[in-house]
Protein backbone atom coordinates (compact mmCIF):
# COMPACT_ATOMS: atom_id res chain seq x y z
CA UNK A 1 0.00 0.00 0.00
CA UNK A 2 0.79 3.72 -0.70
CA UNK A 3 2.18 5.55 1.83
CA UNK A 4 0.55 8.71 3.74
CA UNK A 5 0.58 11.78 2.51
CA UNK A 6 4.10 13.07 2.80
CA UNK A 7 4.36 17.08 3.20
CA UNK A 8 0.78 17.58 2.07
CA UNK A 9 -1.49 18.97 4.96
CA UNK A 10 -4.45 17.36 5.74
CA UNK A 11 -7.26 18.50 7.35
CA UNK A 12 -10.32 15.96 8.38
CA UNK A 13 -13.36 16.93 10.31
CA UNK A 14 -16.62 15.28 10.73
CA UNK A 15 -20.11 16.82 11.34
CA UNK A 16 -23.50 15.82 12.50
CA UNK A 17 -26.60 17.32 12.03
CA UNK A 18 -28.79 18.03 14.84
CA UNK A 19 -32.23 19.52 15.87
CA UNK A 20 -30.10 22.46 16.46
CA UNK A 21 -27.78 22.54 13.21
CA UNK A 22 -24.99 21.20 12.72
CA UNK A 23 -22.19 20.23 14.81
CA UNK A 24 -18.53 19.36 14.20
CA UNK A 25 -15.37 18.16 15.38
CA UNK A 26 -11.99 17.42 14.49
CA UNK A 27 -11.46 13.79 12.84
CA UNK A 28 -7.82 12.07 13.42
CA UNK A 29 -7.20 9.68 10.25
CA UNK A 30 -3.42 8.83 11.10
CA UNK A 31 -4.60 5.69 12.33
CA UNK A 32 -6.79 4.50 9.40
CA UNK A 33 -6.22 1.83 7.80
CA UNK A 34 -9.20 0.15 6.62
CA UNK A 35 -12.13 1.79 5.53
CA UNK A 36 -14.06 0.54 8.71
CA UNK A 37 -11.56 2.48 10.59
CA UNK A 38 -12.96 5.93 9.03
CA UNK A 39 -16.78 5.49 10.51
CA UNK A 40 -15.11 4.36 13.45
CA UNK A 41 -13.44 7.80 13.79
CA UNK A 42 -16.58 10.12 12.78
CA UNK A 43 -18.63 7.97 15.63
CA UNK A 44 -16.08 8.40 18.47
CA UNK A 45 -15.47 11.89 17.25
CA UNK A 46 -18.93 12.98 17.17
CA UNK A 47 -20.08 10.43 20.36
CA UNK A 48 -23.12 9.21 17.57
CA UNK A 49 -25.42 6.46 18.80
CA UNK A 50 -28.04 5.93 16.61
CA UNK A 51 -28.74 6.91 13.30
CA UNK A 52 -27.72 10.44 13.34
CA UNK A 53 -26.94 11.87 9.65
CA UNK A 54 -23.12 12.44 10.11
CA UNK A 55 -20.95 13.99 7.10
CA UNK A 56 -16.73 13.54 7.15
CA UNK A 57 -14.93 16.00 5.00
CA UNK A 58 -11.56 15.49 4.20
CA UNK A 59 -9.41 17.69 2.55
CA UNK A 60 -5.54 17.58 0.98
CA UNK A 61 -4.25 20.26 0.44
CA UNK A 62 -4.12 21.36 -3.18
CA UNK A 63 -4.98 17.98 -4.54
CA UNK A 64 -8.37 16.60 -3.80
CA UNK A 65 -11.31 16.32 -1.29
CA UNK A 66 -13.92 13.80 -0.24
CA UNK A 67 -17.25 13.88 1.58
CA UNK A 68 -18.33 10.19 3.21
CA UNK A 69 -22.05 10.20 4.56
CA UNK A 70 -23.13 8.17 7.39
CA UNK A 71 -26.30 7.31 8.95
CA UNK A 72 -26.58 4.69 11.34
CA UNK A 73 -26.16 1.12 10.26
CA UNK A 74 -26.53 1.87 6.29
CA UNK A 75 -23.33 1.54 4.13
CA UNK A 76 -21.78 5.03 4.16
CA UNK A 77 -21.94 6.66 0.93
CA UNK A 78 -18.47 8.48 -0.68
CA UNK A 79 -17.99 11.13 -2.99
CA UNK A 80 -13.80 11.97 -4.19
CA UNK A 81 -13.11 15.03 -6.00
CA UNK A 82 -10.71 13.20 -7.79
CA UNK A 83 -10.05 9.57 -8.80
CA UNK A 84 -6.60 9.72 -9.22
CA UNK A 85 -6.11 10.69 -5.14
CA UNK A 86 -7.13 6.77 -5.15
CA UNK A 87 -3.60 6.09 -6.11
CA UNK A 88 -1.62 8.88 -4.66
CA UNK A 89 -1.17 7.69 -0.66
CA UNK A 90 -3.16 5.44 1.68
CA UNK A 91 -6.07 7.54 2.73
CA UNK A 92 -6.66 8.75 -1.33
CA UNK A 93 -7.04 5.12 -1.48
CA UNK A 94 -9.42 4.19 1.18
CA UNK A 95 -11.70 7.08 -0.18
CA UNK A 96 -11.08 5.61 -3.57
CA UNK A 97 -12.61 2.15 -2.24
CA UNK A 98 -15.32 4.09 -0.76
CA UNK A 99 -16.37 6.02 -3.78
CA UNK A 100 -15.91 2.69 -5.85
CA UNK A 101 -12.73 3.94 -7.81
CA UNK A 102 -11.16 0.99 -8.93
CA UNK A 103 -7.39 0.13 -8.70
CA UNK A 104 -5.94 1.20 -11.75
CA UNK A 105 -2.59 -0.02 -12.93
CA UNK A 106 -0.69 2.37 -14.94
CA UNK A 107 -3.24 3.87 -16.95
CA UNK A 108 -2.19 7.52 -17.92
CA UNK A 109 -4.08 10.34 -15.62
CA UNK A 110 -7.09 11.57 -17.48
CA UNK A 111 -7.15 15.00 -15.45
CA UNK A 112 -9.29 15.92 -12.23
CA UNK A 113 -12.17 13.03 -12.47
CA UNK A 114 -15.01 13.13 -9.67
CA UNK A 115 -15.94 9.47 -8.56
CA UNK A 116 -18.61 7.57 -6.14
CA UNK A 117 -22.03 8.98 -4.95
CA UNK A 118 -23.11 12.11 -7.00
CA UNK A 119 -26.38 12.21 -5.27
CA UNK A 120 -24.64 12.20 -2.38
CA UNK A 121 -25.79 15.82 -0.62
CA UNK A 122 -29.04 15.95 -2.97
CA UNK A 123 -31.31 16.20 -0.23
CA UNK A 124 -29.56 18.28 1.79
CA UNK A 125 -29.80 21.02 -0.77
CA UNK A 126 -27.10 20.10 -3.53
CA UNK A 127 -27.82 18.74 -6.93
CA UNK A 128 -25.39 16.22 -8.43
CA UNK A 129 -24.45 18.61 -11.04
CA UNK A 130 -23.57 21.03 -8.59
CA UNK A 131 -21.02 18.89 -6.55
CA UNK A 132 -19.81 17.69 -9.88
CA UNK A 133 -19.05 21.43 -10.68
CA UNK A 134 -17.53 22.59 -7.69
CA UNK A 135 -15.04 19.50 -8.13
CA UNK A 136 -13.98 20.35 -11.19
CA UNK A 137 -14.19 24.22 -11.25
CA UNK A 138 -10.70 24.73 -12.43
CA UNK A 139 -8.21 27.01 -10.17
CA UNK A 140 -10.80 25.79 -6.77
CA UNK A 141 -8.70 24.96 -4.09
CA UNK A 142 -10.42 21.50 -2.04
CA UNK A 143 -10.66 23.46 0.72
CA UNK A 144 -12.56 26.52 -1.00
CA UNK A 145 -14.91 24.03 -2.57
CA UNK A 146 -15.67 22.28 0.94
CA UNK A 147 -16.42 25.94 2.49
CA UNK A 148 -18.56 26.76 -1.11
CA UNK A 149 -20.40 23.31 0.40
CA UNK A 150 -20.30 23.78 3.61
CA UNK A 151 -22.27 26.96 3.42
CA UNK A 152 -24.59 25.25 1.00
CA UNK A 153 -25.15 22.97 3.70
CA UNK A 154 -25.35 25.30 6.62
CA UNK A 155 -22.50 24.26 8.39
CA UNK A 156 -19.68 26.57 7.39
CA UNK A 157 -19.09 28.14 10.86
CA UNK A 158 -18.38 24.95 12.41
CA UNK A 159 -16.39 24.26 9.38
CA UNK A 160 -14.14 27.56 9.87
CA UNK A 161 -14.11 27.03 13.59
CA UNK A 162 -12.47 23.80 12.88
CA UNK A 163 -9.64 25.12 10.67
């Protein structure tokens, strides 16, 4: 396996909505290494115990974000910015598995290509075409697209009091 990502900064935080908004807090990945391991972190980060809607956004630097949606015992659901983080380190690859990107061998890099569940934020107030766009909006940092959705979604001051 890939190894982490070396003198890239990562940020990772997970959120949960509530009957009051949203809430966050900060998400520690260094330990993942299976996917399991990332909805183990978003529960003990956010205390969840039930079927709470829960979102984890995960950010690297310049190169690529992903949302992962949880809710209670359903599979969680994965959106990457870009396919090719599958291959770049060990997290880009257990979002990659997540958002069903497929290990590819040494097929040339096609460019920024979003991957997994478009729908993904639909009824939270963001159309597929709309994530699809901010992912690919050319000269968006991943962390100016995740505050563009994070305000979508109502959560952007927990987001900024997390940075």
């Amino acid at each position: 396996m890939a190894s982490r990502p070396s003198g890239s900064r990562l940020f990772s935080a997970a959120f949960v909505r509530t009957a009051n908004g949203w809430r966050g807090a900060e998400a520690d990945l260094g330990e993942a290494e299976i996917v399991d391991d990332l909805g183990d972190v978003v529960q003990e980060s956010l205390g969840l115990d039930g079927e709470e809607l829960a979102l984890l956004c995960v950010e690297a630097e310049d190169e690529w974000f992903a949302i992962v949606r949880y809710r209670g015992d359903t599979e969680p659901r994965a959106f990457l910015s870009d396919a090719q983080a599958a291959r770049a380190d060990t997290l880009g690859e257990l979002f990659g598995e997540l958002a069903g990107v497929a290990p590819e061998g040494d097929t040339p890099e096609l460019g920024v290509r979003p991957a997994g569940d478009f729908e993904l934020l639909s009824d939270l107030g963001m159309s597929p075409d709309e994530l699809i766009e901010l992912s690919m909006e050319e000269g968006a940092l991943p962390a100016d697209t995740l505050s563009v959705i994070a305000e979508r979604l109502a959560f952007a001051d927990e987001l900024d009091r997390l940075r």
